[in-house]
Protein backbone atom coordinates (compact mmCIF):
# COMPACT_ATOMS: atom_id res chain seq x y z
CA UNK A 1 11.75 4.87 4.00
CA UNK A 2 11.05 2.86 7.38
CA UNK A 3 10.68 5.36 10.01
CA UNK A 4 12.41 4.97 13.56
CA UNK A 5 9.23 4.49 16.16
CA UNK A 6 9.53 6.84 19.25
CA UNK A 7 11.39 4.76 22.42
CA UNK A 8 7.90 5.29 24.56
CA UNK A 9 6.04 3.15 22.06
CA UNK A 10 8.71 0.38 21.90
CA UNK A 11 8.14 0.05 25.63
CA UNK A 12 4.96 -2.07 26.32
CA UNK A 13 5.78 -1.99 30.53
CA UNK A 14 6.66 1.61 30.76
CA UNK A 15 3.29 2.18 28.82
CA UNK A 16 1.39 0.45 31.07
CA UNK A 17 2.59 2.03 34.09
CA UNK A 18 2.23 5.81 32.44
CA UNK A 19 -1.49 4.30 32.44
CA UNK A 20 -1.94 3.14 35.83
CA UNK A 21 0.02 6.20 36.93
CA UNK A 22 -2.35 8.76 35.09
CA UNK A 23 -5.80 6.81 35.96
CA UNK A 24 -4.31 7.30 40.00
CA UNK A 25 -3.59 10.74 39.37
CA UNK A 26 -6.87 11.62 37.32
CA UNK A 27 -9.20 10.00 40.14
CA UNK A 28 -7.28 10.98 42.84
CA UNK A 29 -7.11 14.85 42.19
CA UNK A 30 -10.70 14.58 41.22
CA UNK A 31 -12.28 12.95 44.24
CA UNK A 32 -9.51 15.05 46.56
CA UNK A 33 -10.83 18.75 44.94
CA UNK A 34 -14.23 17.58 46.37
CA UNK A 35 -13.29 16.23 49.70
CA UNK A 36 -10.19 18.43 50.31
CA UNK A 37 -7.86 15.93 51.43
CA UNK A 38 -5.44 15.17 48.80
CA UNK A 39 -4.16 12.59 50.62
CA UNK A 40 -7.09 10.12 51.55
CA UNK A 41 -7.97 10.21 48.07
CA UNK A 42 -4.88 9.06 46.96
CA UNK A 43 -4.05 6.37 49.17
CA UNK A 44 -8.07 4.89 48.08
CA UNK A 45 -7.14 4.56 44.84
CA UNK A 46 -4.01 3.05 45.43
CA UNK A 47 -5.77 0.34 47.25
CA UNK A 48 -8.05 -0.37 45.05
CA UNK A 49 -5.92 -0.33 41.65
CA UNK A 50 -4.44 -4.04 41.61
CA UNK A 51 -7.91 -5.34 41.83
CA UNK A 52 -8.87 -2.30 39.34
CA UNK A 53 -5.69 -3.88 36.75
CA UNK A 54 -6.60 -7.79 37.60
CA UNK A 55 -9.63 -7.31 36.17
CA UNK A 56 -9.06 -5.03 33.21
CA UNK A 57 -5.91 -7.36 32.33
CA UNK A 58 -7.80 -10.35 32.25
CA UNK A 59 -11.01 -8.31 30.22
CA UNK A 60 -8.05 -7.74 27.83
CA UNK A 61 -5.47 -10.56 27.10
CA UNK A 62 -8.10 -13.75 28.02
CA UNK A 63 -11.93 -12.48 27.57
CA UNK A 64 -11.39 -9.97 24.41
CA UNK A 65 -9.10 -12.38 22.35
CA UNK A 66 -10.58 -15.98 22.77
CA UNK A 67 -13.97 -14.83 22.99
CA UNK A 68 -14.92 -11.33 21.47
CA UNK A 69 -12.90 -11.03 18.93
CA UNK A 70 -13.76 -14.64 17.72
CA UNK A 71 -17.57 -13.45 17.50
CA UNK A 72 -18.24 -15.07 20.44
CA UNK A 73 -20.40 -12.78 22.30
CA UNK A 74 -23.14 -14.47 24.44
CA UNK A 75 -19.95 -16.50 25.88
CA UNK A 76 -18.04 -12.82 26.12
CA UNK A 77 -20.59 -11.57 28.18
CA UNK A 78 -21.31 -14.23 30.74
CA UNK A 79 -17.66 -14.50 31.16
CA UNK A 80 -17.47 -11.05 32.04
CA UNK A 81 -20.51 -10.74 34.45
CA UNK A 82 -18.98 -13.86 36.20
CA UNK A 83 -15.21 -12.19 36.64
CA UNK A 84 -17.07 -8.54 37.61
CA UNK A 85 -19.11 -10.76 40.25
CA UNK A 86 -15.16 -11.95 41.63
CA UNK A 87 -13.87 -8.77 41.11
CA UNK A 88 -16.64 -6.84 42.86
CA UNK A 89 -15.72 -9.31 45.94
CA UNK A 90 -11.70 -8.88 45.56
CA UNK A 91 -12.53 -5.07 45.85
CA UNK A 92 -15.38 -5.18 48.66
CA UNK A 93 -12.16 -7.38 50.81
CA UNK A 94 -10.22 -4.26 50.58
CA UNK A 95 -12.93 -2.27 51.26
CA UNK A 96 -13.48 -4.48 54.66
CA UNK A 97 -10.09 -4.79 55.39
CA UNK A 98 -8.25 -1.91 54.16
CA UNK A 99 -10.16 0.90 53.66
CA UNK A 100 -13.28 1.11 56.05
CA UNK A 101 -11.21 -0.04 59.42
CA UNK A 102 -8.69 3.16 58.29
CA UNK A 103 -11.27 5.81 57.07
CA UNK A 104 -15.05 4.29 57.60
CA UNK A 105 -15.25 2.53 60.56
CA UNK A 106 -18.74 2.52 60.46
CA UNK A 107 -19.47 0.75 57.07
CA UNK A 108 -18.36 -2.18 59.23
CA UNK A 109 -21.69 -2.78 60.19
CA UNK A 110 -22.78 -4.22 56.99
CA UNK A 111 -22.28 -7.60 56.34
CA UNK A 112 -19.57 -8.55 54.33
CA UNK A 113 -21.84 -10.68 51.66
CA UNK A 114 -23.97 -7.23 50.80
CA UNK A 115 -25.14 -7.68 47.45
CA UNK A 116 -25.39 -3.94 46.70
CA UNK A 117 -22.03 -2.77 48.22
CA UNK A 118 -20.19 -5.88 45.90
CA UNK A 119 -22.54 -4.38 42.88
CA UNK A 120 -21.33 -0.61 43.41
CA UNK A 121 -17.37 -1.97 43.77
CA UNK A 122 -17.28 -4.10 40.17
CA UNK A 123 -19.12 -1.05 38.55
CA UNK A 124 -16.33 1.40 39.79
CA UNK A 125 -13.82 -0.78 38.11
CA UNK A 126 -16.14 -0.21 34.24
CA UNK A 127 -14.40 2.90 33.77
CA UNK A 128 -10.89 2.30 33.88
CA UNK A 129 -11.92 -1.01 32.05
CA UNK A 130 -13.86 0.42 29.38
CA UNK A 131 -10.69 3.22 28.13
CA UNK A 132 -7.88 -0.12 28.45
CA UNK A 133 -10.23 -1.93 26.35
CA UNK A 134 -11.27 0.91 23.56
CA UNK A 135 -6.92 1.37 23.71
CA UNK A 136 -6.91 -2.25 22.73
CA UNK A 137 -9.50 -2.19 20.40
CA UNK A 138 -7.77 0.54 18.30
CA UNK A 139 -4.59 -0.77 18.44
CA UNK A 140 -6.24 -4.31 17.01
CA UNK A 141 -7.68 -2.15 14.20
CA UNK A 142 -4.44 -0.26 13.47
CA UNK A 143 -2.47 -3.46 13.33
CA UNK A 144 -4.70 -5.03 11.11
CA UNK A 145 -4.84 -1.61 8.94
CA UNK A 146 -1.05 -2.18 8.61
CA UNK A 147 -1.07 -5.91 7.93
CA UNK A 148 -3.93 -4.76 5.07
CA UNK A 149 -1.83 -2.18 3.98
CA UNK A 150 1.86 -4.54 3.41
CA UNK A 151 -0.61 -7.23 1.80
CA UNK A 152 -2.06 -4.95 -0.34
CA UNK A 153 1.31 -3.45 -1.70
CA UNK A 154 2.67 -6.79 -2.08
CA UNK A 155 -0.29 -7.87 -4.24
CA UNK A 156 0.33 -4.58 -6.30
CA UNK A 157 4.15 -5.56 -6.43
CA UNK A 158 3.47 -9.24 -7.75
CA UNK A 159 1.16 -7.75 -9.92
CA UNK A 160 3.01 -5.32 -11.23
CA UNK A 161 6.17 -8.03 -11.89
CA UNK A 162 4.38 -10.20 -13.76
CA UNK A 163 3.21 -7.71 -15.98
CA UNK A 164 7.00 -6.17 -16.26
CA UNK A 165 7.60 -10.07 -16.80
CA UNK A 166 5.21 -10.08 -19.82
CA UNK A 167 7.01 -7.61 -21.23
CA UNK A 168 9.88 -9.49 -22.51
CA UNK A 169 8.76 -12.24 -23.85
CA UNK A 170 6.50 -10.11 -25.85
CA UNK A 171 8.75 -7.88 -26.92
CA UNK A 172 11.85 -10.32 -28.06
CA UNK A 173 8.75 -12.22 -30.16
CA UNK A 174 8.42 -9.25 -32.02
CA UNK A 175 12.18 -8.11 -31.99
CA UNK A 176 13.20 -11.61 -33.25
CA UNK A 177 10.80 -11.56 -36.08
CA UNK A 178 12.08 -8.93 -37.13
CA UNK A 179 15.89 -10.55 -36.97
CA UNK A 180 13.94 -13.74 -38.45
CA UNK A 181 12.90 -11.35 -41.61
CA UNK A 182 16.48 -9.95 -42.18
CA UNK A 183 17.84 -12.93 -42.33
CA UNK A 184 15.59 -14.57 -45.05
CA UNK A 185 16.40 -11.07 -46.88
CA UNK A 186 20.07 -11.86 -46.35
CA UNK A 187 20.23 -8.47 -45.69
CA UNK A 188 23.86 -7.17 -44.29
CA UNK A 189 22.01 -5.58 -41.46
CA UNK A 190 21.27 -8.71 -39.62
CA UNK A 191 24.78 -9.19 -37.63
CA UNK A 192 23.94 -4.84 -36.42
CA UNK A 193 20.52 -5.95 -35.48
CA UNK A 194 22.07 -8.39 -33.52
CA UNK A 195 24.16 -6.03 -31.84
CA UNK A 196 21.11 -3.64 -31.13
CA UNK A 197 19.07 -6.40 -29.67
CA UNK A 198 21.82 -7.35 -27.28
CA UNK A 199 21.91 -3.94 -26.29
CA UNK A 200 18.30 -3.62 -25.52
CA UNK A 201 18.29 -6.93 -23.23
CA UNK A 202 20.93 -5.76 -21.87
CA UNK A 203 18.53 -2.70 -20.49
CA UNK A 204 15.84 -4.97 -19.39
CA UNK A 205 17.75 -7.35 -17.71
CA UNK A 206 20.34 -5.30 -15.61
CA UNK A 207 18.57 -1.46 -15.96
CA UNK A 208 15.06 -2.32 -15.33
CA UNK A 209 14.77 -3.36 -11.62
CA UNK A 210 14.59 -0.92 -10.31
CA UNK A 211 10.79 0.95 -10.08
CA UNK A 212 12.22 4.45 -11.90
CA UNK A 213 14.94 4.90 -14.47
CA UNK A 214 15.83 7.93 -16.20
CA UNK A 215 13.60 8.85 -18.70
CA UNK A 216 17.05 9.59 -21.01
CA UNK A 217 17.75 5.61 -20.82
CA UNK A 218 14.40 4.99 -21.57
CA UNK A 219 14.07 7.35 -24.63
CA UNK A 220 17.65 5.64 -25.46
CA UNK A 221 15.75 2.29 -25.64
CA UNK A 222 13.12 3.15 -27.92
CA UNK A 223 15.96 4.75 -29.59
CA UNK A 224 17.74 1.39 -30.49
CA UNK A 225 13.90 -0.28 -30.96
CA UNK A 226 13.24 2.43 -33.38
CA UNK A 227 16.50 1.50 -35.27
CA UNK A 228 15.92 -2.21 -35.17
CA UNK A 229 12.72 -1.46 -36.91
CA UNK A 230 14.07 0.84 -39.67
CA UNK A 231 16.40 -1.51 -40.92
CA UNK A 232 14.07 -3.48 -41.12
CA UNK A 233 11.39 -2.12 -42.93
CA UNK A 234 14.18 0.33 -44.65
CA UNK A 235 12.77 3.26 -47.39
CA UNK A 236 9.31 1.92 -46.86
CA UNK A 237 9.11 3.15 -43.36
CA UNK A 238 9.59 6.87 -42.25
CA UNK A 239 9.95 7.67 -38.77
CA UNK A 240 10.09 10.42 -37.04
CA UNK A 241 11.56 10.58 -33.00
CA UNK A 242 11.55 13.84 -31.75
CA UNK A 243 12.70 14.60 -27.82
CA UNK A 244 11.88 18.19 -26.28
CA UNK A 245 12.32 19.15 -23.03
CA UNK A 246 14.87 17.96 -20.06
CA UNK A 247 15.23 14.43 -19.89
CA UNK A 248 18.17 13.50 -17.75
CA UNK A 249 16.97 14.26 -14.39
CA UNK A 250 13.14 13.25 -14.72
CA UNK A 251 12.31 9.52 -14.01
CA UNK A 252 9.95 7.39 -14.92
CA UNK A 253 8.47 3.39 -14.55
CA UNK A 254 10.82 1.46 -17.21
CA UNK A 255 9.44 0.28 -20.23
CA UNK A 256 6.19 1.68 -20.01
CA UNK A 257 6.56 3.56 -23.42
CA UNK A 258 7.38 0.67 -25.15
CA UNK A 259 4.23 -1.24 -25.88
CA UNK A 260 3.17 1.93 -27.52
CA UNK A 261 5.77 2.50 -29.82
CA UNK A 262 5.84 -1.67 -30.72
CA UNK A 263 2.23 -0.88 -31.26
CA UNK A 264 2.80 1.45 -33.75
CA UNK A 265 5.11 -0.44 -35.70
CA UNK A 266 3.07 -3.58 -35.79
CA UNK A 267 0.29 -1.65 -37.16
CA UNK A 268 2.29 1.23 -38.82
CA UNK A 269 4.47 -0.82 -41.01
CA UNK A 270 3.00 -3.04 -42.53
CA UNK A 271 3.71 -4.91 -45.69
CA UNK A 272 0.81 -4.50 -47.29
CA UNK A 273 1.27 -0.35 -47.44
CA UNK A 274 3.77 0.83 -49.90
CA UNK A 275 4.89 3.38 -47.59
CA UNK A 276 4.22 3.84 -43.89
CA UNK A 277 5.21 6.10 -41.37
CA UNK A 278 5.43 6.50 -37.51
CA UNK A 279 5.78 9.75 -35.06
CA UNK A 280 6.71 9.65 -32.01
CA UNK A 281 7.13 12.71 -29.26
CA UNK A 282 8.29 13.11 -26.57
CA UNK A 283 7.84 16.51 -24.63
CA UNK A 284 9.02 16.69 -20.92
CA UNK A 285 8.12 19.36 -18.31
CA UNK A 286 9.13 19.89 -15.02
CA UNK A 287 5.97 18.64 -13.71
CA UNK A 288 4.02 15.84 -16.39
CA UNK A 289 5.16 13.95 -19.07
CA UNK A 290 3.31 13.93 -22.72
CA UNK A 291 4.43 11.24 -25.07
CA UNK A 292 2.64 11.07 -28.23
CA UNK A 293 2.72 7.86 -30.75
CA UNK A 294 0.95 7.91 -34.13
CA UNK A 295 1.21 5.33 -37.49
CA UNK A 296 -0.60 4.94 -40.44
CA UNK A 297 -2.63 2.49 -40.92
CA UNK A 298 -3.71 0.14 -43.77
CA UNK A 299 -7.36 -0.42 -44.51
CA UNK A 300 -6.86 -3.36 -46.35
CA UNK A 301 -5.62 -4.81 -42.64
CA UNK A 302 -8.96 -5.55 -40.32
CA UNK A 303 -6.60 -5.80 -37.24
CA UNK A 304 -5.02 -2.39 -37.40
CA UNK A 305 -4.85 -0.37 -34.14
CA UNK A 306 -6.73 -2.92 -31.95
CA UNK A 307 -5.65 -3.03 -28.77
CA UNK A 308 -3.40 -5.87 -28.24
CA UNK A 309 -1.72 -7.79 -24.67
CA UNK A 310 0.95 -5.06 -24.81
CA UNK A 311 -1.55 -2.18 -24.85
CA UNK A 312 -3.69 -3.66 -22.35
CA UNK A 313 -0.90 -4.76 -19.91
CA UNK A 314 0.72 -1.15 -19.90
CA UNK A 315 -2.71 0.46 -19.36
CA UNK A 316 -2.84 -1.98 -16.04
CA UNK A 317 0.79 -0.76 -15.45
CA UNK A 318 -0.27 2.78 -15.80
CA UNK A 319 -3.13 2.30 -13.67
CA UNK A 320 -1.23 0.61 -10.62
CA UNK A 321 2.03 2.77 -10.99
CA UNK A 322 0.10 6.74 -11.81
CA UNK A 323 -3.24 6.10 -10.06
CA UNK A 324 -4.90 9.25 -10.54
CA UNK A 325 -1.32 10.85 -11.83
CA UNK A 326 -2.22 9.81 -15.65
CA UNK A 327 -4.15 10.50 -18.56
CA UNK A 328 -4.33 7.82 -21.82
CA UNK A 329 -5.82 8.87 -25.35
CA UNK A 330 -6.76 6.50 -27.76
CA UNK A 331 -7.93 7.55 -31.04
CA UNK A 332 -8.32 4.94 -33.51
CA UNK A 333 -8.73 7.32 -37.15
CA UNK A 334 -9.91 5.58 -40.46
CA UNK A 335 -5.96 6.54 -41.59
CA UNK A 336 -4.16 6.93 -38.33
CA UNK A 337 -3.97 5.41 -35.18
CA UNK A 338 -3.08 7.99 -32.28
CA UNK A 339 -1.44 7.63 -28.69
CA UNK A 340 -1.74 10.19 -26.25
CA UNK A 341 0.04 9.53 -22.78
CA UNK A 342 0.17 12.23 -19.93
CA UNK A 343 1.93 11.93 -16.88
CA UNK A 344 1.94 14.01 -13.88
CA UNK A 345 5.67 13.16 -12.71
């Protein structure tokens, strides 16, 4: 959710002059506690703040941009002893014009040109200089923290639609050989199959884009997988789906138990076993998530339970989605091959 930023900082001028008005204030009741006059102090710094604000505006929006922050720092620094040198001069005018002939007549007996008087004005301006310019700083390194931050979820966002991407062309490979295999059967469970895969791109085309689902429509998926599957494999495969636990208002990242239960399948049925068999839990809790996938495997079959692109694309998923939120078991048995997933959600 975007959050509304405050009116003060939408308002660059008022800002500014909540600065200028603070610095006066800060300097002024400083200086006045020690002379005790209020008043005098006040009207110096008032004098002296445009010159005070020329030079601290140009430190900020010419010197730090085109030279400092482009690593340019021998140029950054003769720049700035040059404009302290004019600004030391801007202020020792007012001082000679303004504020000795009013308060300190007798400073008039220096010569205007006095290399130590011009010295002492552009280090009085440092100060005022120095917090404007840390403020800057900051709010460069925020910025950029933001600008890091947005290009940094959209990476994860690309990334994590291309592998949601992956998913479907994977996945209707599998789901159409197994249409491909009914039909050379002639089986009468080819036009249902039909009817089941329709359903389940229906899911992934209109109910998947969105980052959660329900974790009911999701079970319902595997549901219809799991049924695709059995009539294809029919009395040699035995499967077992079992759902504990409330479902309908927990969410989760859409098809990210799928590759696991394809997995199984792949591995757990096939032809070369005379029987074969696949369980599958789920068990939801209020607070995490434990789905558990396990299929027998054939030893004649060399391939059996290695990690394939759908295993290692929903571990990525998993990993960009749960970071820190998850916990994946894989234990690849001499008979079995075991799934553990665990999510904190």
């Amino acid at each position: 959710m975007k959050r509304r930023t405050h009116w003060l900082f939408r308002n660059r001028l008022l800002q500014h002059a909540l600065f200028w008005v603070a610095h006066i204030v800060f300097y002024g009741t400083l200086y006045g506690s020690f002379q005790d006059n209020y008043r005098q102090t006040f009207l110096e710094e008032l004098m002296y703040t445009p010159g005070r604000m020329a030079f601290t505006y140009f430190t900020l929006y010419v010197l730090l941009p085109k030279f400092l922050l482009a690593d340019r720092y021998i140029e950054f620094t003769l720049y700035l002893i040059f404009s302290s040198f004019i600004a030391g001069l801007v202020q020792r005018y007012v001082a000679y014009t303004i504020h000795y002939p009013l308060y300190f007549p007798e400073y008039l007996k220096d010569p205007f040109f006095y290399i130590p008087k011009i010295i002492k004005m552009f280090v009085g301006i440092y100060p005022v200089t120095f917090v404007a310019l840390v403020i800057k700083l900051l709010k460069y390194w925020y910025a950029d923290q933001q600008a890091q931050q947005i290009l940094k979820q959209e990476k994860l966002q690309a990334e994590l639609k291309f592998l949601k991407t992956q998913i479907h062309p994977h996945f209707l490979f599998n789901t159409l050989n197994n249409l491909y295999a009914l039909t050379l059967k002639k089986s009468d469970k080819a036009p249902e199959t039909v009817l089941k895969l329709s359903e389940l791109i229906n899911y992934m085309l209109y109910e998947c884009k969105s980052d959660e689902v329900p974790l009911s429509k999701e079970i319902n998926f595997i549901r219809n997988y799991v049924d695709i599957e059995k009539m294809r494999y029919g009395d040699k495969l035995d499967v077992d789906l079992r759902v504990t636990g409330q479902v309908n208002d927990k969410l989760i990242a859409p098809l990210i138990l799928l590759p696991f239960v394809e997995n199984s399948f792949k591995h757990g049925a096939s032809e070369n076993l005379l029987q074969s068999w696949v369980k599958i839990t789920v068990d939801s809790h209020p607070k995490h998530l434990i789905v558990k996938v396990e299929n027998s495997k054939s030893g004649e079959n060399g391939h059996n339970g290695d990690e394939g692109i759908g295993i290692q694309n929903v571990k990525r998923r998993l990993a960009l989605l749960y970071p820190e939120k998850h916990e994946l078991k894989i234990i690849n048995g001499e008979e079995t091959f075991l799934i553990v997933l665990s999510i904190n959600a």
